[in-house]
C-alpha atoms as a PDB file:
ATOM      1  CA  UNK A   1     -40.883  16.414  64.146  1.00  0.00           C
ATOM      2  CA  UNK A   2     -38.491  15.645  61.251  1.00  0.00           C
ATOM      3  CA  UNK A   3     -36.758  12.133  61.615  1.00  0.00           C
ATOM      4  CA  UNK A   4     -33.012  12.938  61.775  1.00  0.00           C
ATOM      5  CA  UNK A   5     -29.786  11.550  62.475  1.00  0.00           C
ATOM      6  CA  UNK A   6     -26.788  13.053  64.361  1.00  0.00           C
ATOM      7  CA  UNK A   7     -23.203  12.174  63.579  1.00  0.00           C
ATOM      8  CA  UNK A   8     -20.322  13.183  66.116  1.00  0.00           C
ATOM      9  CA  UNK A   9     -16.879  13.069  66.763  1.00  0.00           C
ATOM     10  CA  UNK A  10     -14.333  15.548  68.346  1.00  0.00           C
ATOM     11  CA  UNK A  11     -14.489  17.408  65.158  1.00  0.00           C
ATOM     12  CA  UNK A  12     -17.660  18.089  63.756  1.00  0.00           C
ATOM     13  CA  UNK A  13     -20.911  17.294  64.306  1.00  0.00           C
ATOM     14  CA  UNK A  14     -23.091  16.312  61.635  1.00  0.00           C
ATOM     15  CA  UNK A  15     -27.013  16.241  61.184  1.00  0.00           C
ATOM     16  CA  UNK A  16     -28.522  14.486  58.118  1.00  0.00           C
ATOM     17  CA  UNK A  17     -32.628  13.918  57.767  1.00  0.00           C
ATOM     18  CA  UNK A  18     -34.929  11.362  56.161  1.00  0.00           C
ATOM     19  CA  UNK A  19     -36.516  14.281  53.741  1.00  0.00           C
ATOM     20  CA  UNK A  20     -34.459  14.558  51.367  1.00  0.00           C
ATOM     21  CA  UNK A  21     -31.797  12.884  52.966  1.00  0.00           C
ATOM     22  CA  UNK A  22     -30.403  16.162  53.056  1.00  0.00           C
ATOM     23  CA  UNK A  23     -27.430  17.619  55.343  1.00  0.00           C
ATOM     24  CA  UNK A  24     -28.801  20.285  57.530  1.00  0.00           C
ATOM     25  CA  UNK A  25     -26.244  21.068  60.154  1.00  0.00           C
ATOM     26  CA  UNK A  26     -22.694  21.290  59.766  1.00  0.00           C
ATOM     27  CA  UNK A  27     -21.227  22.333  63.210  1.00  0.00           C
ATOM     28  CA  UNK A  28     -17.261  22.222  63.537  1.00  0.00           C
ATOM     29  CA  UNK A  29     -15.308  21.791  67.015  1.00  0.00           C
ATOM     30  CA  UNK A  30     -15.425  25.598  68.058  1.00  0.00           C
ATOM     31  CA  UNK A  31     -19.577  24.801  67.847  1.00  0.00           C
ATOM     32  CA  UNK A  32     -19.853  27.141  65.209  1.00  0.00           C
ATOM     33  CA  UNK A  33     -22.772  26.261  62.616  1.00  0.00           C
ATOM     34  CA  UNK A  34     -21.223  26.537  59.051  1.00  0.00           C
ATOM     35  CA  UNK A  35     -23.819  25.539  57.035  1.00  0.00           C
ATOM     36  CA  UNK A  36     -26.987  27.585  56.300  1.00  0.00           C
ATOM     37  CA  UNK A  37     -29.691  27.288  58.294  1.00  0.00           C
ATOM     38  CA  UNK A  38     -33.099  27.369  55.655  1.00  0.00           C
ATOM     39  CA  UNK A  39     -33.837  31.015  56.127  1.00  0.00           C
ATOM     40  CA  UNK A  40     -36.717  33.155  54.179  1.00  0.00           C
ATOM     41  CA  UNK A  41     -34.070  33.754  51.548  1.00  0.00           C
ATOM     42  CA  UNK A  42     -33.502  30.213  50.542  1.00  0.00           C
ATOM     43  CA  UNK A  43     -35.564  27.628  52.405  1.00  0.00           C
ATOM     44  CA  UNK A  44     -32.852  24.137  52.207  1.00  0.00           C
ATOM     45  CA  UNK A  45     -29.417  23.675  53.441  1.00  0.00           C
ATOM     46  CA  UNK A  46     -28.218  20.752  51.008  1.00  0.00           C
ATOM     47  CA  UNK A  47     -30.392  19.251  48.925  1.00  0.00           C
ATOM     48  CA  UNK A  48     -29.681  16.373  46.473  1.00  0.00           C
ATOM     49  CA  UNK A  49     -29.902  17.134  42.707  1.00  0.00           C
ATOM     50  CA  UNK A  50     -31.415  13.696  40.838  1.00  0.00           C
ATOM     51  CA  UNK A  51     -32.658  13.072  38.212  1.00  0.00           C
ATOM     52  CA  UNK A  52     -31.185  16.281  36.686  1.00  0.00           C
ATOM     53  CA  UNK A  53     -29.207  19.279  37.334  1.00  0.00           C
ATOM     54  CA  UNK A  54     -30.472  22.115  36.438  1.00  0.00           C
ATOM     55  CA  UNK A  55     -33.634  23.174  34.678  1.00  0.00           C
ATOM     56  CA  UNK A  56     -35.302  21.663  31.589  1.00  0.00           C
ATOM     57  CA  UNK A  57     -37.442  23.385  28.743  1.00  0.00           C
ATOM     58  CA  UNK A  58     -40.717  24.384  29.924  1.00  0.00           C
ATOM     59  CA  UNK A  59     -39.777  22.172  33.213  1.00  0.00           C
ATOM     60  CA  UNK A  60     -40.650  19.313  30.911  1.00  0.00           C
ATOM     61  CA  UNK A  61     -39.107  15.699  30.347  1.00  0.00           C
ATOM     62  CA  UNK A  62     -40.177  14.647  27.002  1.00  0.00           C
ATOM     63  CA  UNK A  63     -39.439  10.536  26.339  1.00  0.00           C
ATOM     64  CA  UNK A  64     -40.892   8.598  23.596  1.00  0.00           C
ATOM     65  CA  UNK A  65     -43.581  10.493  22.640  1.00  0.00           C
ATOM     66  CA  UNK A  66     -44.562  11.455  25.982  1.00  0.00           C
ATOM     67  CA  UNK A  67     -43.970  14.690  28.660  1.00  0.00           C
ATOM     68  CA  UNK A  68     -43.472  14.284  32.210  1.00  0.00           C
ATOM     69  CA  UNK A  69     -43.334  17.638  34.517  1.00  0.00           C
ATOM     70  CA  UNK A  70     -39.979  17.639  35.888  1.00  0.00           C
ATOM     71  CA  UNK A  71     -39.005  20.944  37.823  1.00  0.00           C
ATOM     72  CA  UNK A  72     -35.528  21.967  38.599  1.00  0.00           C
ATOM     73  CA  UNK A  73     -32.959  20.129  40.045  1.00  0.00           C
ATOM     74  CA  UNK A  74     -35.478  17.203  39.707  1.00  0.00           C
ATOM     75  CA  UNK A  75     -37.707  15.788  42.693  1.00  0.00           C
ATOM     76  CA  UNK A  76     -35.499  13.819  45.095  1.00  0.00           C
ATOM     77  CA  UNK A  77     -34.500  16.627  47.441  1.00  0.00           C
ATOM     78  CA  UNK A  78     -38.779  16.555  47.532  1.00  0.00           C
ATOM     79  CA  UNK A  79     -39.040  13.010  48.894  1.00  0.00           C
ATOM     80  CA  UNK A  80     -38.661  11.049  51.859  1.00  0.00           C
ATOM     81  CA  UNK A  81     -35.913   8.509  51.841  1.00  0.00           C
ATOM     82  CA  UNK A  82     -35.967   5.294  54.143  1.00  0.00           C
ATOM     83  CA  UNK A  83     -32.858   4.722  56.408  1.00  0.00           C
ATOM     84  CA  UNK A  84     -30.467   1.985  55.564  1.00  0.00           C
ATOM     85  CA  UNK A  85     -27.679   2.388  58.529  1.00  0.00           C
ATOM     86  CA  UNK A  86     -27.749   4.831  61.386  1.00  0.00           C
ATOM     87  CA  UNK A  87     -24.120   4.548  63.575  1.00  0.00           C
ATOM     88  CA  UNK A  88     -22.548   7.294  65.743  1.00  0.00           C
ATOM     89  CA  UNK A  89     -20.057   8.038  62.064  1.00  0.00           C
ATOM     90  CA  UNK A  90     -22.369   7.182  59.691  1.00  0.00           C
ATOM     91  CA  UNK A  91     -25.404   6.567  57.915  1.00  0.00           C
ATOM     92  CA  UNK A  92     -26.939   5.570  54.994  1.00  0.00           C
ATOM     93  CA  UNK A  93     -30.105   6.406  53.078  1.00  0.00           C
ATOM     94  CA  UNK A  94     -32.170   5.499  49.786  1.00  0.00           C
ATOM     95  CA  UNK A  95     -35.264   6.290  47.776  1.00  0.00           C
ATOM     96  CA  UNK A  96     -36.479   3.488  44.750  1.00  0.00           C
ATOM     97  CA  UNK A  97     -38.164   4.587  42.319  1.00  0.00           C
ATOM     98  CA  UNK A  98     -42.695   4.472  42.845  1.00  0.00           C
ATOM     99  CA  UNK A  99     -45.521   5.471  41.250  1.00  0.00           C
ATOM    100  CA  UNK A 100     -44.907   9.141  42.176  1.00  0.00           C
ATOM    101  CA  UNK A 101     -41.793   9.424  40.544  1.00  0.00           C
ATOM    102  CA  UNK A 102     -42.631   7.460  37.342  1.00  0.00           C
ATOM    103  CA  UNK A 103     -45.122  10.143  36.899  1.00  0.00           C
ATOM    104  CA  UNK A 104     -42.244  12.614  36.174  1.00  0.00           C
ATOM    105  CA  UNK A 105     -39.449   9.924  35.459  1.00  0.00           C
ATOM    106  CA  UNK A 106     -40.260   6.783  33.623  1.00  0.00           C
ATOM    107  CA  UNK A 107     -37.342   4.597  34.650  1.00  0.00           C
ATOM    108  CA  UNK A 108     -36.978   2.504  37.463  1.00  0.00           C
ATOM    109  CA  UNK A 109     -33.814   3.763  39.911  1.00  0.00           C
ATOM    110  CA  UNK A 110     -32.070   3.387  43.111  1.00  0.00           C
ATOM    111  CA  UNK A 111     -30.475   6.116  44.735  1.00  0.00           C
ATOM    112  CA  UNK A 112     -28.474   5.777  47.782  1.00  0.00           C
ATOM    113  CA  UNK A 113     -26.480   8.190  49.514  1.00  0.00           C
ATOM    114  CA  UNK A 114     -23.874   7.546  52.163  1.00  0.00           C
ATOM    115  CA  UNK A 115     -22.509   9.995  54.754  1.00  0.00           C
ATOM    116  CA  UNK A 116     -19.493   9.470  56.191  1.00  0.00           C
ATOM    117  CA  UNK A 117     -17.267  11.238  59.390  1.00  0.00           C
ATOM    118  CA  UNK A 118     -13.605  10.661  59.643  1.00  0.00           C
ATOM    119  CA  UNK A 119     -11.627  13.345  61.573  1.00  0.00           C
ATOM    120  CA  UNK A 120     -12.317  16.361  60.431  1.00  0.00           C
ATOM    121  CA  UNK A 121     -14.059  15.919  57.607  1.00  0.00           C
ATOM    122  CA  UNK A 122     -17.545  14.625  56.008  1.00  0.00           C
ATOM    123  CA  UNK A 123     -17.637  12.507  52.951  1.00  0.00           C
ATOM    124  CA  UNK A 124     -20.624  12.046  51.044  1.00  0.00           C
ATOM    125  CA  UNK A 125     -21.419   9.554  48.274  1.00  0.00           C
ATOM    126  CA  UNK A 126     -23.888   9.340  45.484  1.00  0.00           C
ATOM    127  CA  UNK A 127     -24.838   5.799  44.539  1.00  0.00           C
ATOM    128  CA  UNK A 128     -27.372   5.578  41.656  1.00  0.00           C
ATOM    129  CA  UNK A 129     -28.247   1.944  40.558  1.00  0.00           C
ATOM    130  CA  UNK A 130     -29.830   0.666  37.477  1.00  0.00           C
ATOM    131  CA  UNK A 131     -32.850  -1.384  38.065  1.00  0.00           C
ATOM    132  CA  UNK A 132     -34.817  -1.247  35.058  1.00  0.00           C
ATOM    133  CA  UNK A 133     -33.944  -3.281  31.433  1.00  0.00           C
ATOM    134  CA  UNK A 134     -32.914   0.222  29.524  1.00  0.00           C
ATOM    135  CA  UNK A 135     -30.364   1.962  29.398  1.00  0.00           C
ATOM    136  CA  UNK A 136     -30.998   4.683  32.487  1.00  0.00           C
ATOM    137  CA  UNK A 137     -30.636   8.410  31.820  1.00  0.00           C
ATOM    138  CA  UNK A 138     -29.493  10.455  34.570  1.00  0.00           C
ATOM    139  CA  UNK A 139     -27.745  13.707  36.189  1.00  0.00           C
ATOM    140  CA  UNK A 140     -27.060  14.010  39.948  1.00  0.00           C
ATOM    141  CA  UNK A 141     -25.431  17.012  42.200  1.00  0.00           C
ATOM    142  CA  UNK A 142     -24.649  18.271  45.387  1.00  0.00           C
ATOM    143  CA  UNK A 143     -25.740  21.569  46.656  1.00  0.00           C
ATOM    144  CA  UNK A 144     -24.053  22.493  50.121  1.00  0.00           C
ATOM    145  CA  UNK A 145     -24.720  25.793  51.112  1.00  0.00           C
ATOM    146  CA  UNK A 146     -22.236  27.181  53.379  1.00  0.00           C
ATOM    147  CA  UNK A 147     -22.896  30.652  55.110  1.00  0.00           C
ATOM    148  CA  UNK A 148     -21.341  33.502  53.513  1.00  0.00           C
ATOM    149  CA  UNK A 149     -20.195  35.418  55.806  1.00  0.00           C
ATOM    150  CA  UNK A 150     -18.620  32.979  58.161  1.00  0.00           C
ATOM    151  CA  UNK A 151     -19.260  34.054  61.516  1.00  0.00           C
ATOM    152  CA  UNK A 152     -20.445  37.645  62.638  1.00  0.00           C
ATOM    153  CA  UNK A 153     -17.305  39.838  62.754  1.00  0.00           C
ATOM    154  CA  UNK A 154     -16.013  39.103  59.042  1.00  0.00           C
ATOM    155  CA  UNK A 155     -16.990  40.784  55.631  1.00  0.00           C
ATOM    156  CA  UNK A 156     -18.426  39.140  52.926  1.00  0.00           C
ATOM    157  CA  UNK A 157     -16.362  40.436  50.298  1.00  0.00           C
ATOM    158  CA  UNK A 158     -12.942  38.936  52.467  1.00  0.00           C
ATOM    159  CA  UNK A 159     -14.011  35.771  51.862  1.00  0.00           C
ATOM    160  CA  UNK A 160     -12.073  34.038  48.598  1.00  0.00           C
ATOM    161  CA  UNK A 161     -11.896  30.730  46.814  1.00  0.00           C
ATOM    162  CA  UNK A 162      -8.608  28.815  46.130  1.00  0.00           C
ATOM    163  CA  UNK A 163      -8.309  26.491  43.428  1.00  0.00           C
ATOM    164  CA  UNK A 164      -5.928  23.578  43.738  1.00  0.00           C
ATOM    165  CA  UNK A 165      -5.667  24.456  39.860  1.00  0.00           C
ATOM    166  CA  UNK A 166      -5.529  27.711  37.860  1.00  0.00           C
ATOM    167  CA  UNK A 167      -8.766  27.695  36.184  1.00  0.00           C
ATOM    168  CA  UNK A 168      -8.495  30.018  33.102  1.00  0.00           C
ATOM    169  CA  UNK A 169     -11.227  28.429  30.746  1.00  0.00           C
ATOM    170  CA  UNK A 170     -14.409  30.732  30.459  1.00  0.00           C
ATOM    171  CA  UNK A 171     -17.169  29.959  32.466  1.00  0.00           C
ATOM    172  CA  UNK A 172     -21.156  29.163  30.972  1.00  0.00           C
ATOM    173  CA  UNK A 173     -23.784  31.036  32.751  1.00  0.00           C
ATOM    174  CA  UNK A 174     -27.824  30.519  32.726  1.00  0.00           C
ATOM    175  CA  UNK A 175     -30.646  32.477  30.656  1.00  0.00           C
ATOM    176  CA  UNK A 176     -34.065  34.069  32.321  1.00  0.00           C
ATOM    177  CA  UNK A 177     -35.622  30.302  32.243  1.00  0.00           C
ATOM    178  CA  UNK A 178     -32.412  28.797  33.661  1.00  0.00           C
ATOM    179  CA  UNK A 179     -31.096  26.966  30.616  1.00  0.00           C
ATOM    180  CA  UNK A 180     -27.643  27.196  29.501  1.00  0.00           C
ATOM    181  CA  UNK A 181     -26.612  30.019  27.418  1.00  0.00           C
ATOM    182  CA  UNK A 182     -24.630  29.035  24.339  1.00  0.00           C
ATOM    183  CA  UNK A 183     -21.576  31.465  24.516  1.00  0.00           C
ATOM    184  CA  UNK A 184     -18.993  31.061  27.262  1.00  0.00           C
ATOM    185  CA  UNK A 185     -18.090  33.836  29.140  1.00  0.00           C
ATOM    186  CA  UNK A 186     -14.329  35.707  30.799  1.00  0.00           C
ATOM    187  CA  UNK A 187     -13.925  33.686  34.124  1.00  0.00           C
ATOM    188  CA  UNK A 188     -13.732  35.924  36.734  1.00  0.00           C
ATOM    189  CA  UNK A 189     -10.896  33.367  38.480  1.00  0.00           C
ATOM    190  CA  UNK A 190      -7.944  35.176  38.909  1.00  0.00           C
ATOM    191  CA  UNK A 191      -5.253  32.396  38.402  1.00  0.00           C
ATOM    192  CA  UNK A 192      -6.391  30.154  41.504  1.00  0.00           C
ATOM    193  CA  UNK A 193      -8.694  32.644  43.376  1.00  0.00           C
ATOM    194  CA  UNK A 194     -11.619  34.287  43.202  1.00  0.00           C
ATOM    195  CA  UNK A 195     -12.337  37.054  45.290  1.00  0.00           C
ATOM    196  CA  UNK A 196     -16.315  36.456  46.151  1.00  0.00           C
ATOM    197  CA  UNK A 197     -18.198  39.368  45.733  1.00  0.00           C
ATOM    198  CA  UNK A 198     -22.061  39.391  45.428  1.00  0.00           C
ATOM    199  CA  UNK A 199     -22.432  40.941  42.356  1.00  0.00           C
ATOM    200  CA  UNK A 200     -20.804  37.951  40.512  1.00  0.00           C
ATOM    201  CA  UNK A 201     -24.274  36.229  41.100  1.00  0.00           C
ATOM    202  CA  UNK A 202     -26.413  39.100  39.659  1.00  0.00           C
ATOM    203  CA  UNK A 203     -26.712  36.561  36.210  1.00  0.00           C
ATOM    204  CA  UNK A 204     -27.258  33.465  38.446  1.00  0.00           C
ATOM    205  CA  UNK A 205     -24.830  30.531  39.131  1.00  0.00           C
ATOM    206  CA  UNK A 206     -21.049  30.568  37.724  1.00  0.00           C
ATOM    207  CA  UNK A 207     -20.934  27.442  35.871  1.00  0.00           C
ATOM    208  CA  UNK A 208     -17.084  25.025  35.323  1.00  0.00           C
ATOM    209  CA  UNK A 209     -18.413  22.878  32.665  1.00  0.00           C
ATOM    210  CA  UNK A 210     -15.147  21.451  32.756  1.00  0.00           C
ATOM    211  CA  UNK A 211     -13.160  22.806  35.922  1.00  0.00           C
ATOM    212  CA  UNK A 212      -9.078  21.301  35.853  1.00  0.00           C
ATOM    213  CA  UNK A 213      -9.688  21.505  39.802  1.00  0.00           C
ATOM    214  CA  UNK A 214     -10.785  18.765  42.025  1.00  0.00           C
ATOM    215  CA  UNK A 215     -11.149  21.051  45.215  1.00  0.00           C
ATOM    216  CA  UNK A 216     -11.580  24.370  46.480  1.00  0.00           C
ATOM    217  CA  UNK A 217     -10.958  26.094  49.904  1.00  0.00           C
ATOM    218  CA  UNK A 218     -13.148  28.510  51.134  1.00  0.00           C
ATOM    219  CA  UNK A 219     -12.653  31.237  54.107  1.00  0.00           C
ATOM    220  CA  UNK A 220     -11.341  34.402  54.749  1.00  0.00           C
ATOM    221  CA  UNK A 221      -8.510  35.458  57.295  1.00  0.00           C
ATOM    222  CA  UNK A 222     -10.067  34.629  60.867  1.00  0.00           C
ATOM    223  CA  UNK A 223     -12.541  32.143  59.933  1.00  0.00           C
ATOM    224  CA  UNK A 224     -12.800  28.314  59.548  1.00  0.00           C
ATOM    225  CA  UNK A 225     -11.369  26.951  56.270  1.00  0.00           C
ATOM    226  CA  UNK A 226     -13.907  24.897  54.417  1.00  0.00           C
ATOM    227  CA  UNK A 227     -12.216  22.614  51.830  1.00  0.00           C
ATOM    228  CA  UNK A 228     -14.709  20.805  48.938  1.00  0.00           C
ATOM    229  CA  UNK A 229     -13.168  18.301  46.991  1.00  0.00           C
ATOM    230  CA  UNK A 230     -14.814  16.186  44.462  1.00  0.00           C
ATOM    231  CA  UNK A 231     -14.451  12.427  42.796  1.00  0.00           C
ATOM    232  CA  UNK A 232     -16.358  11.379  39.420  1.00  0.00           C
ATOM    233  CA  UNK A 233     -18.150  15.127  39.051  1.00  0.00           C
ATOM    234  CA  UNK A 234     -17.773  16.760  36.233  1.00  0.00           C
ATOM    235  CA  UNK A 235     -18.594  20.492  36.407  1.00  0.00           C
ATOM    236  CA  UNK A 236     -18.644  22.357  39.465  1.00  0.00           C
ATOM    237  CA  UNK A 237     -21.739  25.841  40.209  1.00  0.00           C
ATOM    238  CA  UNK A 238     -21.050  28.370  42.507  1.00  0.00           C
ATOM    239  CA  UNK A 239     -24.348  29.757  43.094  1.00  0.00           C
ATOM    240  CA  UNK A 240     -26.486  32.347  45.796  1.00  0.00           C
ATOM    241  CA  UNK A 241     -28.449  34.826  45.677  1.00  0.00           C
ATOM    242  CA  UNK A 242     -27.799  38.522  45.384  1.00  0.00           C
ATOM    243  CA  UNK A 243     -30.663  39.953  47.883  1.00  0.00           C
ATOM    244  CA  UNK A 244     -29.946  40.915  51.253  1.00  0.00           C
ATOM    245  CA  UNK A 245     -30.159  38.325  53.630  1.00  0.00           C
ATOM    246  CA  UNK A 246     -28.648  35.549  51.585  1.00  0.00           C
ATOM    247  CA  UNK A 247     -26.200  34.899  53.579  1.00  0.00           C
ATOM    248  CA  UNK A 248     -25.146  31.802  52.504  1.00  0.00           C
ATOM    249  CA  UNK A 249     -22.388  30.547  49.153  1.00  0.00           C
ATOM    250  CA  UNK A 250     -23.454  27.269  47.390  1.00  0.00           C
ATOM    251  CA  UNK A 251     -20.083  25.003  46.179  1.00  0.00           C
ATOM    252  CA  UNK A 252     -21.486  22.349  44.126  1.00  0.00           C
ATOM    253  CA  UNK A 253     -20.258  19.216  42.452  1.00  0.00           C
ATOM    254  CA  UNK A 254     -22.115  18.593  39.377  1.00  0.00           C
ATOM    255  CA  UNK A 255     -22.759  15.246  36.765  1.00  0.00           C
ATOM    256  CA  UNK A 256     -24.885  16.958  34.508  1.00  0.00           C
ATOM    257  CA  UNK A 257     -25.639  20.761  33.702  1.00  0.00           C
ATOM    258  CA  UNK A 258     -29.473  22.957  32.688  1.00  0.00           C
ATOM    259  CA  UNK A 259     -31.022  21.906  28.917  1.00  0.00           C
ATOM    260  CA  UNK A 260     -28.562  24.347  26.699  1.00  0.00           C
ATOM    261  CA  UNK A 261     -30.891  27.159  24.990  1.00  0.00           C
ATOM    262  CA  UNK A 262     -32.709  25.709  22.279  1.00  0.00           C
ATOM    263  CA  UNK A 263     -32.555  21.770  23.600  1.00  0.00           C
ATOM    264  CA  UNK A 264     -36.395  20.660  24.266  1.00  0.00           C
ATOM    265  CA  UNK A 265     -36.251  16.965  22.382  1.00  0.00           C
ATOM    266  CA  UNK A 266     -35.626  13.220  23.682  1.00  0.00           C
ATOM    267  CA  UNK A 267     -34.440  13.444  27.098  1.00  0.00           C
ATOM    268  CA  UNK A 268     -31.632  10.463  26.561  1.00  0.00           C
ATOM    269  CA  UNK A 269     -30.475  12.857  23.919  1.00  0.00           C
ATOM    270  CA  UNK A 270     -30.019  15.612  26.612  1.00  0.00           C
ATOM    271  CA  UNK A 271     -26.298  16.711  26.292  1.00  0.00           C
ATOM    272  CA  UNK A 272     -24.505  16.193  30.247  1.00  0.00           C
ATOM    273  CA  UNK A 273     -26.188  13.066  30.977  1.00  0.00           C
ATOM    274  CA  UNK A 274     -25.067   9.925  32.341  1.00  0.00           C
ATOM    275  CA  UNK A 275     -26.277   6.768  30.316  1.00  0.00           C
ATOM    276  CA  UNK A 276     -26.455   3.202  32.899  1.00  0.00           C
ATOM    277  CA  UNK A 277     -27.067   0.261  31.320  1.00  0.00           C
ATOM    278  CA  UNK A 278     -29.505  -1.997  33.418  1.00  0.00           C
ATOM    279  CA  UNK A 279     -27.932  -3.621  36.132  1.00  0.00           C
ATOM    280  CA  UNK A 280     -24.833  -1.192  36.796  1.00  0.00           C
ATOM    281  CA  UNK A 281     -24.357   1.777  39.100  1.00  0.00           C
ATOM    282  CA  UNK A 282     -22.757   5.333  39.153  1.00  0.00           C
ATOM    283  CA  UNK A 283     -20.805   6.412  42.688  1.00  0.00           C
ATOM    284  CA  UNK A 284     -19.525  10.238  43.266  1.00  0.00           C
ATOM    285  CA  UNK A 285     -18.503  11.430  46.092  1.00  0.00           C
ATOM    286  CA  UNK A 286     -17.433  14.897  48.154  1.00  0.00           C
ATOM    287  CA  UNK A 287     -15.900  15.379  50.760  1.00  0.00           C
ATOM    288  CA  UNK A 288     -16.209  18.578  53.055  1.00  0.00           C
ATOM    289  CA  UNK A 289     -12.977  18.873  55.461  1.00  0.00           C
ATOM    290  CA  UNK A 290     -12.847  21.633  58.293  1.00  0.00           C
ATOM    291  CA  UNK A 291      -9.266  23.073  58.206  1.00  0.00           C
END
């Protein structure tokens, strides 16, 4: 039995586990489940991006002469974290850095995330903590994967994004290996909306590497509104797969981004990163709200 916690109010109702500390259940007052439930297409719900975001050459972190394996989106959505507060709103989790991850990650860490209910919405924060004497290099995302349709009776292609900016920049998108492509691409945004379709996924995740937008609604006429917003994230992937039975749309808050093509050197070098000096921290936060 996996060790989880429940948070509840007359709102939603919120279930967060040790592995991973991962959201897994999203559940709003109507007790409709809005967040995807691990199914054979995708097996997690929310996992936690750290040390990167993203993949890395050859799945390889190369520091100081050495290489560590390091596989996408890093290994803390892999490991158990230990519970720090457990309250009918709340709860708080962390993982320090061991043996284990020094074999992939050579610096010592502490990474503590907070969840959070308050009315009708859940805010999450990313603390990452500095406990080594160098400088610590580090990326760190959120990965909520909402289901796509929401609810039984509505299409999938009536379901839009909205913007609280226009967002006409181009957009980056991923190569075969998952590494950024060079060469920005047309945003399919129209203004403040896109109109989700699953074809836009057929080359992988839409990538803002620099989105003007600091939240983004999500529904469809006779569904639940889900709103994301975002504090001290920098780039934002939209991601899910194309295949039949993915039912589910990924809106996720990034601090870091894939190795661009052609970047397989020093990993403090690695372009996206977030440099700590030793003793100091990094907090982001989202916030999922239930309209």
């Amino acid at each position: 039995m996996q060790d989880r916690h429940v948070l509840s109010n007359a709102y939603l109702t919120v279930t967060v586990k040790a592995d991973g500390a991962e959201l897994c259940s999203l559940i709003d007052a109507a007790d409709q489940e809005l967040l995807w439930q691990a199914g054979p297409a995708w097996p997690r719900h929310a996992p936690v991006l750290f040390p990167i975001v993203g993949a890395l050459a050859g799945d390889t972190l190369r520091h100081a002469g050495h290489a560590y394996p390091m596989g996408r989106h890093g290994f803390a959505r892999d490991r158990r974290f230990a519970w720090l507060e457990r309250t009918a709103l709340a709860c708080r989790l962390v993982l320090h850095d061991d043996a284990q991850t020094r074999a992939h990650y050579p610096w010592p860490f502490r990474l503590e995330l907070a969840y959070v209910l308050d009315d009708d919405a859940l805010s999450v924060r990313t603390t990452i903590t500095n406990t080594g004497r160098e400088v610590l290099p580090a990326s760190s995302g959120a990965h909520p994967a909402f289901q796509w349709p929401i609810g039984d009776d509505v299409p999938a292609d009536a379901h839009t994004l909205e913007f609280d900016q226009p967002e006409p920049a181009p957009i980056r998108r991923l190569d075969a290996a998952g590494l950024l492509r060079p060469a920005p691409v047309a945003s399919p945004i129209e203004g403040r909306v896109l109109r989700l379709d699953r074809s836009l996924f057929a080359d992988d995740a839409i990538i803002l590497d620099a989105p003007a937008s600091t939240s983004v609604r999500y529904g469809a006429p006779g569904t639940p509104t889900i709103e994301v917003s975002w504090e001290g994230y920098r780039q934002l992937g939209l991601w899910t797969k194309p295949d039949a039975g993915a039912d589910f749309l990924c809106i996720e808050p990034w601090h870091g981004y894939a190795s661009p093509e052609g970047f397989d050197g020093e990993f403090t070098e690695k372009p996206g990163l977030m440099l700590i000096p030793p003793g100091e921290k990094r907090s982001m936060s989202y916030r999922i709200r239930v309209v």
